[in-house]
Protein backbone atom coordinates (compact mmCIF):
# COMPACT_ATOMS: atom_id res chain seq x y z
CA UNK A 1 111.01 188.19 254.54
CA UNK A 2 110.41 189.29 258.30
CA UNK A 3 109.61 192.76 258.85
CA UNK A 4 110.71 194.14 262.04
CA UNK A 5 107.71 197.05 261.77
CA UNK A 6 105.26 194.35 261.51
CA UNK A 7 106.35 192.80 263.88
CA UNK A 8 106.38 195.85 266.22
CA UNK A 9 102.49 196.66 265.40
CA UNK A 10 101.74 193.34 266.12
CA UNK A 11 103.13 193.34 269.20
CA UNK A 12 101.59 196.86 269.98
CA UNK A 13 98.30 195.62 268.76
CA UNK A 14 98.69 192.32 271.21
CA UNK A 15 99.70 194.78 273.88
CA UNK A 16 96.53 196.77 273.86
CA UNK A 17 94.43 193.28 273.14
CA UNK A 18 96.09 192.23 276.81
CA UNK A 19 95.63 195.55 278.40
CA UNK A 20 91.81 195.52 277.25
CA UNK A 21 91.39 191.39 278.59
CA UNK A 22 93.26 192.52 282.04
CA UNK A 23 90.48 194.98 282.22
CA UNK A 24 87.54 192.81 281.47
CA UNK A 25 89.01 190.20 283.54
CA UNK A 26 89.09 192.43 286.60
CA UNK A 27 85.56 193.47 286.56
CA UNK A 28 84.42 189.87 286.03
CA UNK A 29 82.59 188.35 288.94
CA UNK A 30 82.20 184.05 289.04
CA UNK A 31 80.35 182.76 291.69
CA UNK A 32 80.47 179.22 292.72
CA UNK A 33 78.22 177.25 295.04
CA UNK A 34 79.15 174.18 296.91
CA UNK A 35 76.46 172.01 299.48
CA UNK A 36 73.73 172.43 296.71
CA UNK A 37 73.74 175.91 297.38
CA UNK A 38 74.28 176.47 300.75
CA UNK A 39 77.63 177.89 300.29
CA UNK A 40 78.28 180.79 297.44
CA UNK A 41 81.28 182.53 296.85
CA UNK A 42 81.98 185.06 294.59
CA UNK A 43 85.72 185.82 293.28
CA UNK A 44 86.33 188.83 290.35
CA UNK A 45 88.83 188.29 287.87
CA UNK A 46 91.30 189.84 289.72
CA UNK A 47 91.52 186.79 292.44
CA UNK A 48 90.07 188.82 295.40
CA UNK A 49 86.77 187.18 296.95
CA UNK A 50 84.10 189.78 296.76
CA UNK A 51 81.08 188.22 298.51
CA UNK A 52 80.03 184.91 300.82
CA UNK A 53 76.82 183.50 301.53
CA UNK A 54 76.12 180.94 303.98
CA UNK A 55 72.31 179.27 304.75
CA UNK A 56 71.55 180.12 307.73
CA UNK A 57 71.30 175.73 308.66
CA UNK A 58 75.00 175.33 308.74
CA UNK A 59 75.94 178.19 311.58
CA UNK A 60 75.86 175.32 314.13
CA UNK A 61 77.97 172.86 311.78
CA UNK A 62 81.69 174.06 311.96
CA UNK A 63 83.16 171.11 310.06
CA UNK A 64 80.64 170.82 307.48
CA UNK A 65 80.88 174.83 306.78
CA UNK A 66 84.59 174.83 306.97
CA UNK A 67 84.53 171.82 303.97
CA UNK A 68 81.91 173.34 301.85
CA UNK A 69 83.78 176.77 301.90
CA UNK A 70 87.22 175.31 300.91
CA UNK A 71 85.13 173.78 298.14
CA UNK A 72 83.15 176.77 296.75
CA UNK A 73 86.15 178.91 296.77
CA UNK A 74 88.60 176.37 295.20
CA UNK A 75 85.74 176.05 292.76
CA UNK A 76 85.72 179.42 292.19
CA UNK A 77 89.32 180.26 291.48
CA UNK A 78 89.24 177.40 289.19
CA UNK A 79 86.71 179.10 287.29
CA UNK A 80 88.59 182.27 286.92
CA UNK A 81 91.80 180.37 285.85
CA UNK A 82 90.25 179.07 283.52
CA UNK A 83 88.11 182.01 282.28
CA UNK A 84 92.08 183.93 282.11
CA UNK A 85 93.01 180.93 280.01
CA UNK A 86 89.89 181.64 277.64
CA UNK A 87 90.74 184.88 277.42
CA UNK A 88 94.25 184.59 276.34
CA UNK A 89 93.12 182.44 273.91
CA UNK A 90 90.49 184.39 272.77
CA UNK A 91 93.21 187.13 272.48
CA UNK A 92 95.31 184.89 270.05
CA UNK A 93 92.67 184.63 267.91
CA UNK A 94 94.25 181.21 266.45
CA UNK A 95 97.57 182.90 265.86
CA UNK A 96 100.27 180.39 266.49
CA UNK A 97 103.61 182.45 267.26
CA UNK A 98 105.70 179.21 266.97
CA UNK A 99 104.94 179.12 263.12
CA UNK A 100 103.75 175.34 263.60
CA UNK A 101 100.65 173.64 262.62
């Protein structure tokens, strides 16, 4: 028989479980490096870019700097998509709200 309290604590529970992943998320930092390393971003969960490094060897390259920084930053919010993605899933903990199997 469904139980509207249960329900209620479980959604309070899932609540706080969100609240507490938002958090984590946020002071997550991925880096990603593009050029074999001469390029590193570095994006926190939050989708703001928090550092760059560039080698020194492409300063005089425009075109190849311009490409490798599209890449390492794409790269990186990749990454955190798909770290937010983990984490909601982690958060569900295998519970299927749909009832199917």
């Amino acid at each position: 028989m469904f139980d509207p309290e249960q329900l209620g604590s479980l959604l309070g529970n899932m609540n706080k479980e969100l609240s507490n992943l938002e958090q984590k998320a946020k002071s997550s930092t991925i880096t990603a490096k593009s050029g074999g390393g001469l390029v590193s971003v570095s994006i926190n969960g939050a989708g703001e870019l928090v550092d760059i490094d560039i080698d020194d060897s492409l300063l005089e390259d425009k075109e190849s700097l311009q490409i490798l920084l599209m890449s390492a930053i794409n790269d990186a919010y990749k990454s955190v998509e798909e770290n937010k993605k983990s984490m909601a899933l982690q958060m569900l903990g295998g519970l299927n709200p749909f009832g199917a199997q």
